[in-house]
Protein backbone atom coordinates (compact mmCIF):
# COMPACT_ATOMS: atom_id res chain seq x y z
CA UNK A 1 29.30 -22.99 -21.09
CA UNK A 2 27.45 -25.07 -23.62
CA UNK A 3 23.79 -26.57 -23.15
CA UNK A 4 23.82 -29.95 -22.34
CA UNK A 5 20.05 -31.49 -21.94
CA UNK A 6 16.91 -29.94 -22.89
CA UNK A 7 13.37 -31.65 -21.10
CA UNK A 8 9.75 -30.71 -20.97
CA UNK A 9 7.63 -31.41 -18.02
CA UNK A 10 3.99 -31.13 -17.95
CA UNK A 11 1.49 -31.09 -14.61
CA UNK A 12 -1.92 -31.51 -14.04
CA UNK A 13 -3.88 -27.85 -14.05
CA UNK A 14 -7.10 -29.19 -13.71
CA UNK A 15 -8.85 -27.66 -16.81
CA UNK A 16 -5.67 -27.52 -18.82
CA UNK A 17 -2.12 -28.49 -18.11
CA UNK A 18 0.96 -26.29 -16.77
CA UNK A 19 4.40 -26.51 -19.36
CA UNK A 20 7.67 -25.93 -18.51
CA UNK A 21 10.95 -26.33 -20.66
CA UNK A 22 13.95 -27.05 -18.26
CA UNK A 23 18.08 -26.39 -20.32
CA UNK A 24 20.59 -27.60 -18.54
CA UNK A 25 24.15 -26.20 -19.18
CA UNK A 26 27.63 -28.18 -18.25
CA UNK A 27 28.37 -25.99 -16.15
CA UNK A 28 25.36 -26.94 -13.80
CA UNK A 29 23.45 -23.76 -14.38
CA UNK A 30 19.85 -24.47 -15.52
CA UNK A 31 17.41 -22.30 -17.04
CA UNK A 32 13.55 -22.31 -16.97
CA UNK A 33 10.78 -21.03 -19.43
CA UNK A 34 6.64 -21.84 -19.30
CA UNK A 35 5.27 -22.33 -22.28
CA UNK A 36 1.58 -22.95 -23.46
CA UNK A 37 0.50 -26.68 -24.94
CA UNK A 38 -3.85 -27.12 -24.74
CA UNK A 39 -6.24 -27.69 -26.85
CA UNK A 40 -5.28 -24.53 -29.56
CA UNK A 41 -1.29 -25.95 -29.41
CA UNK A 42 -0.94 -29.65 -29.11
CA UNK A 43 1.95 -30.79 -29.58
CA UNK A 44 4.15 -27.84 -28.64
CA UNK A 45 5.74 -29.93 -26.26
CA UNK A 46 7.10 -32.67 -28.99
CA UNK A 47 7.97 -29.69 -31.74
CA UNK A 48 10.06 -28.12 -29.03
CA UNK A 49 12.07 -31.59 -28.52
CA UNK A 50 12.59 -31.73 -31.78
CA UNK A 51 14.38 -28.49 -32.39
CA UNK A 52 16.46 -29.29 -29.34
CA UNK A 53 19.47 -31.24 -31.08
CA UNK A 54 19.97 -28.01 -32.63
CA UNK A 55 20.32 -25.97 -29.69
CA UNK A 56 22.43 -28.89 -27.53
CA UNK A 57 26.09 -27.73 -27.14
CA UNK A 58 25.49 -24.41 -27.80
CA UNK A 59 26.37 -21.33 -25.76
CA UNK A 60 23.28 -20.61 -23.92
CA UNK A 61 24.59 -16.94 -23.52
CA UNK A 62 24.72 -15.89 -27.06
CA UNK A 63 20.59 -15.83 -26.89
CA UNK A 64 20.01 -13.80 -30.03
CA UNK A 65 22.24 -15.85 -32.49
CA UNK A 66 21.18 -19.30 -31.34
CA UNK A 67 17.22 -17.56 -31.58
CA UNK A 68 17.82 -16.26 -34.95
CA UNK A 69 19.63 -19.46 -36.64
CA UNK A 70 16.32 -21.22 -35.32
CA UNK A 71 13.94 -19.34 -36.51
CA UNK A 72 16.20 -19.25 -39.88
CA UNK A 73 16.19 -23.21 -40.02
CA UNK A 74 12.18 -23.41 -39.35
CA UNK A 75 11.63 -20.75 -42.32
CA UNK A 76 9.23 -22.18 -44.50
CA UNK A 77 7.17 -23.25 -41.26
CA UNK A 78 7.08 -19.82 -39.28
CA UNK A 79 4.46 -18.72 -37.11
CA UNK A 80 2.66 -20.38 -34.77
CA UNK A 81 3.85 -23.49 -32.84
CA UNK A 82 7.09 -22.94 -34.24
CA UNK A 83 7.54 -19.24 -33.00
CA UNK A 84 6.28 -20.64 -29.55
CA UNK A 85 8.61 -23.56 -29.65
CA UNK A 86 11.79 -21.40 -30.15
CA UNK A 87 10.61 -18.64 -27.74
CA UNK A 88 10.17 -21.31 -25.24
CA UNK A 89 13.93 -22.41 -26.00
CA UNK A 90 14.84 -18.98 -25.72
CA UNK A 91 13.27 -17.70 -22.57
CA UNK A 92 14.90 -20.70 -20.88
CA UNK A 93 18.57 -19.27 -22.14
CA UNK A 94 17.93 -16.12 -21.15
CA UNK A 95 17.20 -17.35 -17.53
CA UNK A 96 20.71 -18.73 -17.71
CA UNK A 97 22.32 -15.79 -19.31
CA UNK A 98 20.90 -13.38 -16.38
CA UNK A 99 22.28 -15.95 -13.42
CA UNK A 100 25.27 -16.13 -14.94
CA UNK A 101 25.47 -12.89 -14.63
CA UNK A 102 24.15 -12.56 -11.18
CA UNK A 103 21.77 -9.75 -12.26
CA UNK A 104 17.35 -10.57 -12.77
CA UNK A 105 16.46 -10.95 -16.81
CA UNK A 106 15.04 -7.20 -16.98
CA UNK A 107 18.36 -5.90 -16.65
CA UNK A 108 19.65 -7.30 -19.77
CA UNK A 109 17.37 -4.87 -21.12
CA UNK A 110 18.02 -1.55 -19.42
CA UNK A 111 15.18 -2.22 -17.03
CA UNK A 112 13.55 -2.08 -14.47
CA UNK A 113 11.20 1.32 -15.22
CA UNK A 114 9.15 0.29 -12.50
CA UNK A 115 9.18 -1.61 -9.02
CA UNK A 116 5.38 -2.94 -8.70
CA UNK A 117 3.35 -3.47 -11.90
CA UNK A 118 -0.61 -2.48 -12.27
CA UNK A 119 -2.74 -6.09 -12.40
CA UNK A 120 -5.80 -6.75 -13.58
CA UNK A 121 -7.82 -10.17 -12.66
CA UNK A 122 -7.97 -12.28 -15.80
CA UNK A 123 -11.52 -14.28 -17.10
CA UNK A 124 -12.84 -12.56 -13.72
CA UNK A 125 -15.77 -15.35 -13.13
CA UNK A 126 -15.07 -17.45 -16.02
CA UNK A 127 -13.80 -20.36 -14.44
CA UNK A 128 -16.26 -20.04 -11.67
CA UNK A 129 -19.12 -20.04 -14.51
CA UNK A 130 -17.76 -23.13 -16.58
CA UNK A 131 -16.40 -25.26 -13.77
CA UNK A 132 -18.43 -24.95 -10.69
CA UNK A 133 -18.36 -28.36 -9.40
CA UNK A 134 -14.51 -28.27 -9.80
CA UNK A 135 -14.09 -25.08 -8.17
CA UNK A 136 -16.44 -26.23 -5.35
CA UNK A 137 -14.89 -29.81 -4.78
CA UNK A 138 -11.55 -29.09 -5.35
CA UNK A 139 -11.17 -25.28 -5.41
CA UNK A 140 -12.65 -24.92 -2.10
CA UNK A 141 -13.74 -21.17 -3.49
CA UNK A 142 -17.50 -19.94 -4.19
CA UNK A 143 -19.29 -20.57 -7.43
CA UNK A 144 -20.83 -18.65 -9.97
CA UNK A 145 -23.82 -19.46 -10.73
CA UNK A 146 -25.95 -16.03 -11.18
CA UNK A 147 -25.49 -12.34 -11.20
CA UNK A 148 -25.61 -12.17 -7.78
CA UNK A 149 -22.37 -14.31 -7.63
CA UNK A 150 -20.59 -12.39 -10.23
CA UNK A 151 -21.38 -9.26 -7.96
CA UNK A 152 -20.04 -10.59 -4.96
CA UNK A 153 -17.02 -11.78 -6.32
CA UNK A 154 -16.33 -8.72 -8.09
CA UNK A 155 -16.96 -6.36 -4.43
CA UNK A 156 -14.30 -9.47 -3.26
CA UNK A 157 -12.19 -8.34 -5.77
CA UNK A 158 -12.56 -4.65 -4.97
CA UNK A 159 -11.67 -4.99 -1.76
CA UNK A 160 -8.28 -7.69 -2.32
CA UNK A 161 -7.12 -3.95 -3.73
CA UNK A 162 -7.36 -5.38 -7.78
CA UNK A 163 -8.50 -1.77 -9.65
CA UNK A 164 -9.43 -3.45 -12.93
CA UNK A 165 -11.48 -6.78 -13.91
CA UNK A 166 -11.31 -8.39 -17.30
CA UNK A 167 -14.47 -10.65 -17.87
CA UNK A 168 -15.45 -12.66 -20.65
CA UNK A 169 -19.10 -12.84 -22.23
CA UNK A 170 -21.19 -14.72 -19.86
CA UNK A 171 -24.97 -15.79 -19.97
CA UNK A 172 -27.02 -17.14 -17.81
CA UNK A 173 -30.21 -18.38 -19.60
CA UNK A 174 -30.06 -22.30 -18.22
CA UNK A 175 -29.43 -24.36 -15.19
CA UNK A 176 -25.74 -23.37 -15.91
CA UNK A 177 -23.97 -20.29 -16.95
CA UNK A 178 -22.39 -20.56 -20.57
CA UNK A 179 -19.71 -18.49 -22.31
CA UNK A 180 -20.72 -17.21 -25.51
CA UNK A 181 -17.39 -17.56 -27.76
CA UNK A 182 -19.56 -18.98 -31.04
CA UNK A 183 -16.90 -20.34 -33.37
CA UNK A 184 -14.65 -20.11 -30.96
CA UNK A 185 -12.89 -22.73 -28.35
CA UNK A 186 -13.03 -25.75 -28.10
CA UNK A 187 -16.74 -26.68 -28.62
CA UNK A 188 -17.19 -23.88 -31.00
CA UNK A 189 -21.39 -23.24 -31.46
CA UNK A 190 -21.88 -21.43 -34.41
CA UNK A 191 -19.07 -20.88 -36.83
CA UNK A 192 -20.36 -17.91 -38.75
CA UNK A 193 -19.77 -15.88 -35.63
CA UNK A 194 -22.30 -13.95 -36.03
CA UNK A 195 -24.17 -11.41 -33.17
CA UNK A 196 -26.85 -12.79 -31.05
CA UNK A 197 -28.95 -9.85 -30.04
CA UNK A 198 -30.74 -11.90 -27.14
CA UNK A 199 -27.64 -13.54 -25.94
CA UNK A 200 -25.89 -9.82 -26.28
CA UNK A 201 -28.29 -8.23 -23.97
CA UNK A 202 -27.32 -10.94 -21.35
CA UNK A 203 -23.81 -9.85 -21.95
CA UNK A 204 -24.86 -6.28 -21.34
CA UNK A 205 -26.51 -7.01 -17.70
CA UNK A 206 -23.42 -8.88 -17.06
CA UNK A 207 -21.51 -5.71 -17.42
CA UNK A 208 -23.96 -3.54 -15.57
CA UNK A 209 -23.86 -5.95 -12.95
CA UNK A 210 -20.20 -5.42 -12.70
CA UNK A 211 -19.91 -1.87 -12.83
CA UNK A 212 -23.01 -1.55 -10.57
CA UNK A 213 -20.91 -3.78 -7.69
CA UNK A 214 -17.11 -2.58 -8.45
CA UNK A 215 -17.99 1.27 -9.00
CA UNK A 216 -17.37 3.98 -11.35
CA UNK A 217 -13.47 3.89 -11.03
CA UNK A 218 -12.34 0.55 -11.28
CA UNK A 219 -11.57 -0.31 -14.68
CA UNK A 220 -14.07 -3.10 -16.61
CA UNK A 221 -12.77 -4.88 -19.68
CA UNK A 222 -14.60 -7.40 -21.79
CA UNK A 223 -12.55 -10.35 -24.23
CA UNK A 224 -14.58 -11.50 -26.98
CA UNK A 225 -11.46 -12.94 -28.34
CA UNK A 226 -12.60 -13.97 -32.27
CA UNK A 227 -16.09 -14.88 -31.16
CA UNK A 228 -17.92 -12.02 -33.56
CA UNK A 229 -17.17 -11.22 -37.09
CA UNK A 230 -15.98 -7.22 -37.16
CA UNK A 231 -19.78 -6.16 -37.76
CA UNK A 232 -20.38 -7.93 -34.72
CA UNK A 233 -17.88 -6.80 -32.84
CA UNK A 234 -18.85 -2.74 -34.00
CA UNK A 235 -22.21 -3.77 -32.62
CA UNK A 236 -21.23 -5.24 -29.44
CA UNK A 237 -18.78 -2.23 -28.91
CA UNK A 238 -21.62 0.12 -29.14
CA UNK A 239 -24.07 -2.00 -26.98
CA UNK A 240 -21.45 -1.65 -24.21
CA UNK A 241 -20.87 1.59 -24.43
CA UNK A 242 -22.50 3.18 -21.20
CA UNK A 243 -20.42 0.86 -19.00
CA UNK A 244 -17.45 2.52 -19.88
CA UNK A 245 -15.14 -0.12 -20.34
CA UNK A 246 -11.55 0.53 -19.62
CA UNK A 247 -10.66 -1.83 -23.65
CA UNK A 248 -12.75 -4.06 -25.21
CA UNK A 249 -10.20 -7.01 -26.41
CA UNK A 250 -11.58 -8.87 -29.73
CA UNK A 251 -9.33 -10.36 -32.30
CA UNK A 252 -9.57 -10.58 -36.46
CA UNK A 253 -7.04 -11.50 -39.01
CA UNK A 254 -7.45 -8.35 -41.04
CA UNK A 255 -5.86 -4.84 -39.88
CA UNK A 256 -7.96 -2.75 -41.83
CA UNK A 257 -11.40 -4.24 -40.23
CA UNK A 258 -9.61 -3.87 -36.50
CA UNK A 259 -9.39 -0.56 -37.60
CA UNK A 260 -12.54 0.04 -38.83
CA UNK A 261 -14.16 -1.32 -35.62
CA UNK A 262 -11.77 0.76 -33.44
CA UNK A 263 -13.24 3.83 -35.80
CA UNK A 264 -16.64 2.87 -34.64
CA UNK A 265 -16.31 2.10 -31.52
CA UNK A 266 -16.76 4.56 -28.19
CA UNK A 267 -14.39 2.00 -26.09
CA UNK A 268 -10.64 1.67 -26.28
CA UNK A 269 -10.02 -1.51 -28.25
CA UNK A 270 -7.25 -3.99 -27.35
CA UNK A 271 -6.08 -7.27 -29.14
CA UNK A 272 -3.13 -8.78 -31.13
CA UNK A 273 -2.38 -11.17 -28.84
CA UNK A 274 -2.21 -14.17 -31.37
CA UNK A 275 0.41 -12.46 -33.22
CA UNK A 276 4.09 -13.94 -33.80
CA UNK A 277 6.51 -11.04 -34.34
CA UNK A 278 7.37 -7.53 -35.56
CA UNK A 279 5.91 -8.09 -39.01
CA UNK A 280 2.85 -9.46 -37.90
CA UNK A 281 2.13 -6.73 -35.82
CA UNK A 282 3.15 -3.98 -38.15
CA UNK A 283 -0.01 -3.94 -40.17
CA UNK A 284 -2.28 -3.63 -37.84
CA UNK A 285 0.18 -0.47 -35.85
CA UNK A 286 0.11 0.83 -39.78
CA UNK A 287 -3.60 1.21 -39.47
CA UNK A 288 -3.84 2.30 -36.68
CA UNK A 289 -6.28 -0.71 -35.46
CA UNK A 290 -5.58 -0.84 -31.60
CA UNK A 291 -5.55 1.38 -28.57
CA UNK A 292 -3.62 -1.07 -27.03
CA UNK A 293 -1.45 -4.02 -28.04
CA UNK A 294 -1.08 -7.57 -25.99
CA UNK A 295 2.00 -9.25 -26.32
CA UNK A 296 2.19 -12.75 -25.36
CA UNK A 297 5.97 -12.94 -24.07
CA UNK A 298 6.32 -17.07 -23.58
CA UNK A 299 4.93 -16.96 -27.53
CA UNK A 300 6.98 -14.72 -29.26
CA UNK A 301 9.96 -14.72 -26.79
CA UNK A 302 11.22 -12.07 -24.86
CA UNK A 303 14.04 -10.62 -27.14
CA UNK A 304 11.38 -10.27 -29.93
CA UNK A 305 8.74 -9.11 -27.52
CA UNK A 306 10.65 -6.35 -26.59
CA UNK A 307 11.11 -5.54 -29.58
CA UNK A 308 7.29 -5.29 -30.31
CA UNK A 309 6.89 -3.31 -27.90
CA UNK A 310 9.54 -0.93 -29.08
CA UNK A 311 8.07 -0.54 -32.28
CA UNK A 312 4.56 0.32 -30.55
CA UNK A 313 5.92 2.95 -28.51
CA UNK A 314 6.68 4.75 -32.26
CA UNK A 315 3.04 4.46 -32.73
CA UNK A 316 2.39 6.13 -29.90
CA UNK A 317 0.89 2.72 -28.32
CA UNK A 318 1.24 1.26 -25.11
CA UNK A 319 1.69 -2.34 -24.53
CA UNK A 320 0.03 -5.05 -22.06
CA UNK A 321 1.14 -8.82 -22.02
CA UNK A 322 -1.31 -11.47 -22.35
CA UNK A 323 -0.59 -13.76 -19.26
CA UNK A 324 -3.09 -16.66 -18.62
CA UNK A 325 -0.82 -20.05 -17.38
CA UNK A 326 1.11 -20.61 -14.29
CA UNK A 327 3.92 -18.74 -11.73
CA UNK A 328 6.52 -18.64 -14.23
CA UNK A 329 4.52 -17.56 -17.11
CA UNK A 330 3.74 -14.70 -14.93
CA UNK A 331 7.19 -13.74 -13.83
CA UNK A 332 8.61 -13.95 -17.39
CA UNK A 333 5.73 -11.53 -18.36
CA UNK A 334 6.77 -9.29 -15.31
CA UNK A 335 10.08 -8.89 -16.21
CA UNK A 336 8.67 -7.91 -19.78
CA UNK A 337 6.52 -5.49 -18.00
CA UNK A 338 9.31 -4.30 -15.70
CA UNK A 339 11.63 -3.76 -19.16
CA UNK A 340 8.87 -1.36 -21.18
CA UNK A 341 8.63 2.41 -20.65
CA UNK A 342 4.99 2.32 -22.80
CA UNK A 343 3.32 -0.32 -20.01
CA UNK A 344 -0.83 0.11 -19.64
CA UNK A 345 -1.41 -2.74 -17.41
CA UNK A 346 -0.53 -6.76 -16.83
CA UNK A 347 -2.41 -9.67 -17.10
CA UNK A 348 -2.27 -12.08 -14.42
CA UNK A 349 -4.73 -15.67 -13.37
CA UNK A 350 -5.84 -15.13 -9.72
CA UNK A 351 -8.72 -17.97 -10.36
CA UNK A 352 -6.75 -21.59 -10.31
CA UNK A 353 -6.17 -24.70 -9.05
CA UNK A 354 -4.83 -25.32 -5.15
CA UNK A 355 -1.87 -26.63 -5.94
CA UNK A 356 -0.51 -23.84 -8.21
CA UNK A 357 1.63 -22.59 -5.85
CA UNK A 358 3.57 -26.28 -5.16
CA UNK A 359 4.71 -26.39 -8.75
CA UNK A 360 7.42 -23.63 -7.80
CA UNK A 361 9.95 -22.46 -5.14
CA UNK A 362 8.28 -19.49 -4.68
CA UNK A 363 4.74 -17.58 -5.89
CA UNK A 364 4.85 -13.69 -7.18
CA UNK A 365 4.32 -11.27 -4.93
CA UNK A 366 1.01 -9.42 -5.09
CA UNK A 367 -0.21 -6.65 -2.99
CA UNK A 368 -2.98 -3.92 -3.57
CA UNK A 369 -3.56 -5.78 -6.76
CA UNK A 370 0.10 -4.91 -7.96
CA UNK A 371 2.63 -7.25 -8.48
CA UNK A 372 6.12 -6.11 -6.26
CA UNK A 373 9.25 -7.09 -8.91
CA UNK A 374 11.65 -9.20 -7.60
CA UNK A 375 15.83 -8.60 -7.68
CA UNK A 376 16.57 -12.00 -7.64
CA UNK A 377 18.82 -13.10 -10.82
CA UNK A 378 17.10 -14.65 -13.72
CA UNK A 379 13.54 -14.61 -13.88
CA UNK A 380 13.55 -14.89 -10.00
CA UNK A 381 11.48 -18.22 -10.06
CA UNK A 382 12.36 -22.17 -10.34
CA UNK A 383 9.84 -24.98 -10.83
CA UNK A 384 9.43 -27.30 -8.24
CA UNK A 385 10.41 -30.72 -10.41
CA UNK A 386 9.29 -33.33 -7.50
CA UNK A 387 5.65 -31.63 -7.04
CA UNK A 388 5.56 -31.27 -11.03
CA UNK A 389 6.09 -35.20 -11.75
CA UNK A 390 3.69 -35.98 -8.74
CA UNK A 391 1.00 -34.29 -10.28
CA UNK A 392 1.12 -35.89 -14.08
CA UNK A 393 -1.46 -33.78 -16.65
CA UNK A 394 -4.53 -35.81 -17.02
């Protein structure tokens, strides 16, 4: 079996787009991966059609060595968009590999260690907050506009059987909720990222408004992704203390500061998922920075992220993927989740466009805010290539 053709396909996702890499194999097997091209990756898509000619009319099956002789030819430019561009390449042979073999990617891996996976909802309001005319108009769910919104959505939540709500920093001070990410995104505010203590205490009512409608049992987490400096961060951590948050998820380039802010900090601290591969994360497991390390599987691939994860169970660490894009981004993550003995929870998008679902053959299976694995072979999930060229990214 050799691959044959390799093609990207990109749909509209309303605020951003939906990826997919499609490898077709003589044989007429085809494998799929997602991978992640907006405003932080542009031009993912063209990198990864450039490494292609060195991938066509190999074995799809032999995964690691056509991975490693990749990442050995892209050397001098590791990291980033490259990593991505070869996991995405990789993930899509892997999908082939496991229907080859008749058997779902997690097995290739000793799994599964578990049938239905813990979710929590991803940027729980976010969406709502920045795009309310879009969510109205074309959405067809509520806005959110106030705290009064967040709370209903959250008791919504609640009872839809999620047990744990990740929000991002949310004020609303103006005829329109903002999200406070300074120096962050892509309309970045104030690049010295430094704490707001009015905008802060905004953040704080947002959380109390949260615990006050989901309870004291459900679990609360906040992403300030690398919106505060680590003094900021130390000072946020403490402000949010009495909410008893189940992580606070904030990202810095420098190990020893995580660690100091973990130190300092009365909340569980999460992060680490910008990272590409073991000896990225090593540092930071070295210092003992997190409480809990995200791993973004359609970044680093899932060979290598299994391998991450590996390496944090010898730190005594438990792992959670970072999963923000479409179906198959989701179900690749799964299988990731499915494949670890040190799992805390899994990411997943329940906010997004109507026509998510059309983009695949099927949708993963959620109940009582768990997601139920699947048996099929490969990563148990095809895209939908008619509904995916109907719907070009705008």
């Amino acid at each position: 079996m050799r691959i044959s053709k390799i093609e990207t396909l990109q749909a509209d996702g309303g605020w951003r787009r939906f990826s997919f890499l499609k490898v077709s194999t003589d044989e007429g097997l085809v494998g799929w991966s997602e991978y992640a091209e907006s405003y932080w990756s542009r031009g993912l898509g063209a990198l990864i059609e450039a490494l292609a000619p060195s991938a066509i009319g190999e074995d799809p099956r032999r995964v690691g060595p056509l991975t490693a002789r990749l990442h050995a030819t892209t050397r001098l430019t590791a990291g980033g968009l490259t990593h991505q561009a070869i996991a995405a390449i990789e993930n899509a042979c892997l999908d082939i590999k496991a229907k080859a073999l008749g058997v779902p990617v997690y097995a290739l891996v000793g799994g599964p260690y578990r049938e239905r996976l813990p979710l929590y909802w991803s940027h729980f309001g976010t969406f709502r907050a920045r795009y309310p005319e879009y969510f109205a108009q074309v959405g067809g769910t509520t806005q959110v506009r106030s705290l009064d919104d967040l709370q209903r959505l959250a008791r919504e939540a609640v009872a839809r059987g999620y047990r744990a709500l990740k929000a991002n920093p949310l004020v609303f001070d103006g005829p329109a909720p903002r999200m406070l990410d300074p120096g962050f995104g892509p309309r970045p505010t104030e690049f010295a990222q430094n704490f707001d203590a009015r905008a802060w205490a905004q953040v704080d009512d947002q959380m109390a408004a949260l615990r006050e409608a989901v309870g004291p049992e459900c679990g609360l987490m906040l992403d300030l992704n690398f919106g505060l400096k680590p003094e900021g961060q130390l000072r946020a951590a403490r402000l949010l203390e009495r909410h008893r948050l189940h992580w606070l998820e904030l990202d810095t380039t420098d190990p020893a500061a995580l660690a100091q802010v973990r130190a300092g900090a009365g909340t569980p601290v999460a992060s680490l998922e910008s990272l590409h591969g073991r000896r990225a994360y090593r540092p930071f497991f070295d210092k003992g920075a997190v409480d809990v390390a995200i791993v973004d599987v359609p970044w680093n691939g899932f060979l290598e992220s299994v391998k991450i994860a590996s390496m944090a169970e010898a730190y005594e660490l438990n792992v959670a993927p970072h999963n923000f894009c479409g179906h198959l981004y989701t179900m690749i993550n799964a299988h990731f989740a499915a494949a670890l003995p040190n799992l805390r929870i899994m990411e997943i998008e329940v906010d997004d466009v109507p026509w998510r679902d059309e983009l695949f053959t099927t949708a993963p299976q959620v109940q009582d805010g768990e997601l139920v694995l699947s048996e099929a072979p490969g990563w148990g999930i095809e895209v939908n290539e008619e509904a995916v060229r109907s719907r070009p990214p705008r």
